[in-house]
N, C-alpha and C. Protein backbone atom coordinates (compact mmCIF):
# COMPACT_ATOMS: atom_id res chain seq x y z
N UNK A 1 -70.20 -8.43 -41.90
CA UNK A 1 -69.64 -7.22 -41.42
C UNK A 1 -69.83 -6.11 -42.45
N UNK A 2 -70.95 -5.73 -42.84
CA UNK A 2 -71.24 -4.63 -43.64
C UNK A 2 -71.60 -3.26 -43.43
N UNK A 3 -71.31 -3.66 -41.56
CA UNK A 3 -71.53 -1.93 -41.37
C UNK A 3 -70.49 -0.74 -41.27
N UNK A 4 -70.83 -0.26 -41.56
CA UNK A 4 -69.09 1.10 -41.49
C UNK A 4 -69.45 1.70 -39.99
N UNK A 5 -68.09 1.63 -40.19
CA UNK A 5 -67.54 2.51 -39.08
C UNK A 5 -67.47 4.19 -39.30
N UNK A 6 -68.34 4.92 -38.72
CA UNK A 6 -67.81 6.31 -38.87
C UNK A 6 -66.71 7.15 -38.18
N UNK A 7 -66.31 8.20 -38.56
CA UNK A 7 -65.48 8.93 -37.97
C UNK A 7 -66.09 9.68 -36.19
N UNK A 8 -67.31 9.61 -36.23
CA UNK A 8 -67.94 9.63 -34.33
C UNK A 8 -67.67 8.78 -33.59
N UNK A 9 -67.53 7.61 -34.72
CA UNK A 9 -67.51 6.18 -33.70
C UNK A 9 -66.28 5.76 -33.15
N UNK A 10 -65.18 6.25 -33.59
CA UNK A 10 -63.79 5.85 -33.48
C UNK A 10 -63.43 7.02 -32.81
N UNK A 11 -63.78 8.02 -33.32
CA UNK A 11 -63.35 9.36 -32.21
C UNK A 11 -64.24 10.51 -31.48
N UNK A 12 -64.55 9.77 -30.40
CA UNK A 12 -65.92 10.52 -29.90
C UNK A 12 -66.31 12.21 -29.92
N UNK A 13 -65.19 12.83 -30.11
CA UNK A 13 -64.90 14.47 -30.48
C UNK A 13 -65.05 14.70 -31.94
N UNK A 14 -64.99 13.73 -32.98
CA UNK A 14 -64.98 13.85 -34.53
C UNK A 14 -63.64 14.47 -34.50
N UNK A 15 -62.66 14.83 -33.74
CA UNK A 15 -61.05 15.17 -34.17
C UNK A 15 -60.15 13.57 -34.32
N UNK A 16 -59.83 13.83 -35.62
CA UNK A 16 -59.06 12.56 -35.54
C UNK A 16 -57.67 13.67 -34.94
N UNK A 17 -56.95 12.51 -34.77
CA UNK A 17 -55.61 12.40 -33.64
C UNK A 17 -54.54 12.96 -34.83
N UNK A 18 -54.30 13.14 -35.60
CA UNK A 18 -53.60 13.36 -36.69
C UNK A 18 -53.63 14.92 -37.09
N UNK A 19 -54.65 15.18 -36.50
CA UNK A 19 -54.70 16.64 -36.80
C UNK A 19 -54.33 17.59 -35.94
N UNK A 20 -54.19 17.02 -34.41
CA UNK A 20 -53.64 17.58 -33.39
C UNK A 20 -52.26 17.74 -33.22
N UNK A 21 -51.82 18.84 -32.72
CA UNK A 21 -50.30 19.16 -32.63
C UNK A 21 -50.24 18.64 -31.49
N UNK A 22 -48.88 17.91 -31.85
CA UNK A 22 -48.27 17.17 -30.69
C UNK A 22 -47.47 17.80 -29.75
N UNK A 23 -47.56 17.63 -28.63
CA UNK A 23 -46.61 18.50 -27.66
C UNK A 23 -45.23 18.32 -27.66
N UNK A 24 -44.35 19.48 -27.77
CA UNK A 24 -42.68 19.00 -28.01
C UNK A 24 -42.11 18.86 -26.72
N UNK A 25 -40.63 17.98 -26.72
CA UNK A 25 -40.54 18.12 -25.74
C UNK A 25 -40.33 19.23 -24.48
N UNK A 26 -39.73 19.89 -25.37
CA UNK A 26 -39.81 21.40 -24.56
C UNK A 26 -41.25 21.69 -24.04
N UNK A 27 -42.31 21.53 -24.45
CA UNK A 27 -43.77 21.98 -23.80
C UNK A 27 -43.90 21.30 -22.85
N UNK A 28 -43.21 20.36 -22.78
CA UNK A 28 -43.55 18.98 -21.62
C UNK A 28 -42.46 19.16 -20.57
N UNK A 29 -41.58 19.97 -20.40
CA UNK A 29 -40.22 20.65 -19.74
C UNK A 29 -39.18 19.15 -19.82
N UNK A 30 -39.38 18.62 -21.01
CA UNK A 30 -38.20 17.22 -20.53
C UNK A 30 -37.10 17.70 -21.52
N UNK A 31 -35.55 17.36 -20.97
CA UNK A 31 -34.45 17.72 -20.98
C UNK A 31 -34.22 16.69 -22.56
N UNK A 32 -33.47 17.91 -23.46
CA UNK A 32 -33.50 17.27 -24.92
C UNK A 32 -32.11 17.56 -25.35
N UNK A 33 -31.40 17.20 -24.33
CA UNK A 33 -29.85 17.29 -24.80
C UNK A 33 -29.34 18.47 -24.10
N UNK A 34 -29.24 19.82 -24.27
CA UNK A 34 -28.27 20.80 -23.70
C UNK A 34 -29.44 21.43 -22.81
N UNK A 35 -30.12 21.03 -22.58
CA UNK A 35 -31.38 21.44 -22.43
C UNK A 35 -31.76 21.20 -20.35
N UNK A 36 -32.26 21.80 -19.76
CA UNK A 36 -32.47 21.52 -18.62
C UNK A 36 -34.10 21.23 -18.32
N UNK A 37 -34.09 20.54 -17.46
CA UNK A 37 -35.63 19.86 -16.85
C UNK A 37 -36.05 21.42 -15.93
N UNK A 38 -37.46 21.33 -15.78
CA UNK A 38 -37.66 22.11 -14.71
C UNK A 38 -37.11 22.13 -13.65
N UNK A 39 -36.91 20.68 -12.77
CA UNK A 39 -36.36 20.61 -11.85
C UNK A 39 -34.83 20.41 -11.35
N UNK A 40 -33.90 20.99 -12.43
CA UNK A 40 -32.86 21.35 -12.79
C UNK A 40 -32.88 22.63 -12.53
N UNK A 41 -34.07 23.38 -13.48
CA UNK A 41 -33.30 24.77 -13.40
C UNK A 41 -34.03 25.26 -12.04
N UNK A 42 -34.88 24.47 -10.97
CA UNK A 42 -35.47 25.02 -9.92
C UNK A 42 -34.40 24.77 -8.70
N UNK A 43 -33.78 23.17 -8.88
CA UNK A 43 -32.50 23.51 -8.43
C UNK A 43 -31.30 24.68 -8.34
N UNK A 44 -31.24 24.71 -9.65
CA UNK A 44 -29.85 25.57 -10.11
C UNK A 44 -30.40 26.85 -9.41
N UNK A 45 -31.66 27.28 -9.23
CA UNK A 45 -31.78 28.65 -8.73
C UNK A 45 -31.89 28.32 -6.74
N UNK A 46 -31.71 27.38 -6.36
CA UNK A 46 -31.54 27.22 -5.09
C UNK A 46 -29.80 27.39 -4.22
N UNK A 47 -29.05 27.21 -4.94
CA UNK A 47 -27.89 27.36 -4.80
C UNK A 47 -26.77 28.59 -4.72
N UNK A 48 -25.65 28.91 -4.15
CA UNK A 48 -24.60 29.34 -4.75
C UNK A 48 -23.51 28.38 -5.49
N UNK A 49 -23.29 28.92 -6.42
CA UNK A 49 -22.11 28.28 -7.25
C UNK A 49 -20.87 28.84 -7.02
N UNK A 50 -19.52 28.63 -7.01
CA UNK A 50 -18.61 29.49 -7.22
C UNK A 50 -17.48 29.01 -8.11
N UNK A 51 -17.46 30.06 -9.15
CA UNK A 51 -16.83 29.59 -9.99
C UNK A 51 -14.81 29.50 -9.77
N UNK A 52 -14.19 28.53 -10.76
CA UNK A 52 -12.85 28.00 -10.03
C UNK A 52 -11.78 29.23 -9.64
N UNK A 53 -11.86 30.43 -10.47
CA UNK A 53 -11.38 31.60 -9.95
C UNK A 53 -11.81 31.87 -8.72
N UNK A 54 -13.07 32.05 -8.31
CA UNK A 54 -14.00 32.46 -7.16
C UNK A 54 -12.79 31.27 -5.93
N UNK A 55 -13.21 30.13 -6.16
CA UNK A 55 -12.76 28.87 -5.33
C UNK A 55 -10.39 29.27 -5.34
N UNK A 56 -10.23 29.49 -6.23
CA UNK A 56 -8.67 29.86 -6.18
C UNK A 56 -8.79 31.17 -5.07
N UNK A 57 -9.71 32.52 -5.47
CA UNK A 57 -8.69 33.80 -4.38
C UNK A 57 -9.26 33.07 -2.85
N UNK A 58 -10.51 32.80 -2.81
CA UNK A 58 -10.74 32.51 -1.53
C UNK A 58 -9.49 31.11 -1.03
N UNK A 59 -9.11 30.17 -1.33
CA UNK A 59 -7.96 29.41 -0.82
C UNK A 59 -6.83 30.89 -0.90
N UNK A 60 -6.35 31.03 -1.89
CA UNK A 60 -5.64 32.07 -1.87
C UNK A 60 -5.48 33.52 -0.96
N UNK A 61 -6.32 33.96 -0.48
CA UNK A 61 -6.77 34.44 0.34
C UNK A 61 -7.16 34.26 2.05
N UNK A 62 -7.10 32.69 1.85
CA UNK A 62 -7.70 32.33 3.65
C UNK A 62 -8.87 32.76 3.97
N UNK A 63 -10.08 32.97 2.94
CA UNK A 63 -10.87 33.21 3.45
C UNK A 63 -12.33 31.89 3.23
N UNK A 64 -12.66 31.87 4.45
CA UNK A 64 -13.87 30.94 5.10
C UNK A 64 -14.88 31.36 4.62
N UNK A 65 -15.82 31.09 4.28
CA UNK A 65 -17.31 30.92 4.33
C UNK A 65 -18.00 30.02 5.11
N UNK A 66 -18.57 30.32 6.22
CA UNK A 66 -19.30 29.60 6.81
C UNK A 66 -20.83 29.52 6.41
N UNK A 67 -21.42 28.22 7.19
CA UNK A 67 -22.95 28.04 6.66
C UNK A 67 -23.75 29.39 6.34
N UNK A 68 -23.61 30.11 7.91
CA UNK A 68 -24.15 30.55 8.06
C UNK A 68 -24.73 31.89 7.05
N UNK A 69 -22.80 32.11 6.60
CA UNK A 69 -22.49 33.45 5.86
C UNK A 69 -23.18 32.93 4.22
N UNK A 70 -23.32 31.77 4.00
CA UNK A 70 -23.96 31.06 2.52
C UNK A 70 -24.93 31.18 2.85
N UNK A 71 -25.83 30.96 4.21
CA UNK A 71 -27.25 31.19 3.91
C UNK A 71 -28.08 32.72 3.30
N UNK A 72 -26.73 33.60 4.32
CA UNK A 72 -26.97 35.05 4.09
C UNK A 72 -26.68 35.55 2.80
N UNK A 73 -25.74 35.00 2.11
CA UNK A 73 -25.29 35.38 0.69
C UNK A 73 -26.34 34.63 -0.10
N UNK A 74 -27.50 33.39 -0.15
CA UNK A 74 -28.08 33.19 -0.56
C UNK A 74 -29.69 34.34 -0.86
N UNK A 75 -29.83 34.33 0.41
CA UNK A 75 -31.15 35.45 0.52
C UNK A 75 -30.30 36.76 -0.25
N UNK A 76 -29.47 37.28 0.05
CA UNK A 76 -28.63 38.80 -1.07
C UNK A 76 -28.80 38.62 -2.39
N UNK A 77 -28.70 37.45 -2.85
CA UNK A 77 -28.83 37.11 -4.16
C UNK A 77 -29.87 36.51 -4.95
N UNK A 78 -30.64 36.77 -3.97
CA UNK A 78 -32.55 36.55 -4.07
C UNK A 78 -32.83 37.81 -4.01
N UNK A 79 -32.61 38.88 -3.20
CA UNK A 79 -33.16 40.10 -3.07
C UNK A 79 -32.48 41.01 -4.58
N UNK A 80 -31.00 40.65 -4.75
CA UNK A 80 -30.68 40.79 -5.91
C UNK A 80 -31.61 40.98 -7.13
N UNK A 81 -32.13 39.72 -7.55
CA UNK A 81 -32.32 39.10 -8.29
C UNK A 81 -33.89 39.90 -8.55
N UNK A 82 -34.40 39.86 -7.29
CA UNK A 82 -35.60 40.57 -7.23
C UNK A 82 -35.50 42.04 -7.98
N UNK A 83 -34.47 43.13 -7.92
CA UNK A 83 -34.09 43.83 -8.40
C UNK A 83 -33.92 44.07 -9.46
N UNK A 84 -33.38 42.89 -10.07
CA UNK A 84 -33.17 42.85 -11.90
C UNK A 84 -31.79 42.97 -11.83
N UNK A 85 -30.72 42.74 -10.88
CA UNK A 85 -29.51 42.93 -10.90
C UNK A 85 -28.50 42.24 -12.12
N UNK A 86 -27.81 42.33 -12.35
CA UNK A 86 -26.71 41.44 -13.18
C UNK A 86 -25.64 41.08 -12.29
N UNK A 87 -24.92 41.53 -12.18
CA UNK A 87 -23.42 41.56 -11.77
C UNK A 87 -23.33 42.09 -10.48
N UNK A 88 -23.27 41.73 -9.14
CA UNK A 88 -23.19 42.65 -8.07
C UNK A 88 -21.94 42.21 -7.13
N UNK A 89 -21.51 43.69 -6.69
CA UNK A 89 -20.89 43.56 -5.30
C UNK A 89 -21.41 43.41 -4.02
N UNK A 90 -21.03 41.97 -3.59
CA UNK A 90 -21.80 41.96 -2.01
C UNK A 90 -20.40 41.90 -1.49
N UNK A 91 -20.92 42.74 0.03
CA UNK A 91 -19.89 42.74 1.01
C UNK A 91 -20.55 41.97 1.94
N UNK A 92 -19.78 41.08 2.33
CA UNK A 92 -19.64 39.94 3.63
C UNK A 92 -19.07 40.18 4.47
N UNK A 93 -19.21 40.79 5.87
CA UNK A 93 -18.32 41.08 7.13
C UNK A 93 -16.83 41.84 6.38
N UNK A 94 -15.98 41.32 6.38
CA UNK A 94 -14.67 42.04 5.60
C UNK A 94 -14.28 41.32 4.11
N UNK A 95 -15.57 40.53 4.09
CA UNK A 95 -15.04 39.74 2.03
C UNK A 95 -16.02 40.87 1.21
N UNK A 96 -15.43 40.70 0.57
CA UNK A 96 -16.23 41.49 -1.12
C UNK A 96 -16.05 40.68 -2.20
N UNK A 97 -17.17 40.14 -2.26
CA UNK A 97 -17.53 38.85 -3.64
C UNK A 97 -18.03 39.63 -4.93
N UNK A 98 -17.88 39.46 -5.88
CA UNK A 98 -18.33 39.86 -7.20
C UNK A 98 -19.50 38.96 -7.56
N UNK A 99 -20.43 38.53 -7.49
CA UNK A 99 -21.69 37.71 -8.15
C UNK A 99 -22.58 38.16 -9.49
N UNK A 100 -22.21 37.13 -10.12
CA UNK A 100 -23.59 36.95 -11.34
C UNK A 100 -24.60 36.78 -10.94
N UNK A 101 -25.57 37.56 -10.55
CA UNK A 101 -27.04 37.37 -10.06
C UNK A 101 -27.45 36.24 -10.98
N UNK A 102 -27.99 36.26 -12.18
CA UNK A 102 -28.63 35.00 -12.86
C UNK A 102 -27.98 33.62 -13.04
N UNK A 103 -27.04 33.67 -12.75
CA UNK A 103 -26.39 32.36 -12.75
C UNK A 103 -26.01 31.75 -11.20
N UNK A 104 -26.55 32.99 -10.23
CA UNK A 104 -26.22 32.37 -8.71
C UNK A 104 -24.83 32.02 -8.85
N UNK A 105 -23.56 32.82 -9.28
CA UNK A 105 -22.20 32.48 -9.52
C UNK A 105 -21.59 33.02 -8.87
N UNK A 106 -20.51 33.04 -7.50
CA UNK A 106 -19.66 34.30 -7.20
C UNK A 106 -18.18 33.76 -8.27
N UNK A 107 -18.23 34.92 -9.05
CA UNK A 107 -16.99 35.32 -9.43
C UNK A 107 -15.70 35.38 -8.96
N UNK A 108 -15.67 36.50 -7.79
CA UNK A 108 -14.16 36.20 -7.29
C UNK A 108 -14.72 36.82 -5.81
N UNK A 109 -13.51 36.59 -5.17
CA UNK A 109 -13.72 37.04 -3.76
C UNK A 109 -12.35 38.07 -3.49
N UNK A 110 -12.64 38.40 -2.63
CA UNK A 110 -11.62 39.67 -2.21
C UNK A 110 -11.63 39.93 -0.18
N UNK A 111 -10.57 39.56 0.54
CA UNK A 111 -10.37 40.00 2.24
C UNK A 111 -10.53 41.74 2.32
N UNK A 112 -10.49 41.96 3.15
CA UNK A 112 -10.28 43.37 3.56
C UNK A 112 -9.46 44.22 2.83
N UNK A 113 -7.75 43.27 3.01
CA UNK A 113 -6.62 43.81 2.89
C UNK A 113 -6.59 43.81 1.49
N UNK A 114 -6.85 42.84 0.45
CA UNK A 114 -7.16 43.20 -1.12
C UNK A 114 -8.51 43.96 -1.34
N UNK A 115 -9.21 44.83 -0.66
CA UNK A 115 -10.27 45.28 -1.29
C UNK A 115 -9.87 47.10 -1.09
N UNK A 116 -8.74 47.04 -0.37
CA UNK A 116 -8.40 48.59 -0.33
C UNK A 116 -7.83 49.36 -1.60
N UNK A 117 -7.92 50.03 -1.77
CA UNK A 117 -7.32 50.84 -2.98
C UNK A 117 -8.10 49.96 -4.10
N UNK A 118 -9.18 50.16 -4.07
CA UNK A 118 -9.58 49.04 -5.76
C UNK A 118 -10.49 49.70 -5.79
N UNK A 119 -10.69 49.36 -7.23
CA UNK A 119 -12.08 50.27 -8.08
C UNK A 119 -12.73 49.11 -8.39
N UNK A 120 -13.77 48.67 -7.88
CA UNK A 120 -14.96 47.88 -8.60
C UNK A 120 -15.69 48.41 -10.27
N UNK A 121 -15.31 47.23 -11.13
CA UNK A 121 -15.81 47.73 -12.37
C UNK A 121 -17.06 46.51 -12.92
N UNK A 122 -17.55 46.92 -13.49
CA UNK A 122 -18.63 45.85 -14.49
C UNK A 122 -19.44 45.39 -13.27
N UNK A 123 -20.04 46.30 -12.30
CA UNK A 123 -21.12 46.21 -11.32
C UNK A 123 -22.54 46.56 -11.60
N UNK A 124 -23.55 45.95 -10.91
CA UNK A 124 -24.67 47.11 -11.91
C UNK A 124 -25.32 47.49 -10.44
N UNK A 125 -24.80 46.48 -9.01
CA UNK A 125 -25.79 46.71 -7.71
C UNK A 125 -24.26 46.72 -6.71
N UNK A 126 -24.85 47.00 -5.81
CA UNK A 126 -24.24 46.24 -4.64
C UNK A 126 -25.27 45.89 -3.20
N UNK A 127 -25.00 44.99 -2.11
CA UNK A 127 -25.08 44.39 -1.15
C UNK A 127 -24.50 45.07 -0.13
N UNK A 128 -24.98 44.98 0.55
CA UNK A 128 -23.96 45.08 2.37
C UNK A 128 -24.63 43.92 2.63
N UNK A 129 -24.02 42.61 3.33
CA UNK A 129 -24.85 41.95 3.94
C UNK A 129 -24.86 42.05 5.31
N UNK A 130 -25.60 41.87 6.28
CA UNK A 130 -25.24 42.16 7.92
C UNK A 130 -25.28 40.82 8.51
């Protein structure tokens, strides 16, 4: 066995493997602790969320959301979003929701009868939805 081995012969590119940067996991989109997968955050942007304030006025309130009215508040907060919105007021038939556009979050909700006499603050859009 007296013949050598060269560096062509073992690595048909002449790059040995050692010299190449390795892909992190982040380049590879895999979840590294606080971290979300692609298909996490492609989820998370399919949804409404509502946060436990949001979930308290609406019990508190009596007010329903139906499918239908989530599908429509979904597309508002796509067209939102399209916008560059932050923070918006959408009006729903007689609700007025506060939403975090980037987090797909409604904040709080508000009936008819609590949305009279009020000043909406820390808005940057608003919605009508029909």
């Amino acid at each position: 066995m007296a013949d050598k081995i060269t560096i062509g012969q073992l690595y048909p590119n002449g790059i040995h493997p050692s010299t190449l940067r390795k892909a992190s996991a982040a380049d590879k989109g895999i979840s590294t602790g606080a971290r979300t997968t692609p298909f996490q955050h492609i989820l998370d942007k399919q949804f409404v969320r509502f946060s436990q304030h949001a979930e308290m006025r609406l019990q508190q309130r009596g007010i329903e959301i139906k499918p239908d009215q989530l599908a429509k508040l979904e597309n508002a907060i796509d067209m939102a979003a399209a916008k560059g919105a932050k923070d918006t007021l959408m009006v729903l038939g007689g609700t007025a929701l506060i939403v975090n556009v980037p987090n797909r979050t409604v904040i709080t909700a508000m009936d008819g009868q609590s949305m009279k006499d009020n000043v909406f603050t820390q808005i940057d859009s608003t919605v009508i939805i029909s």
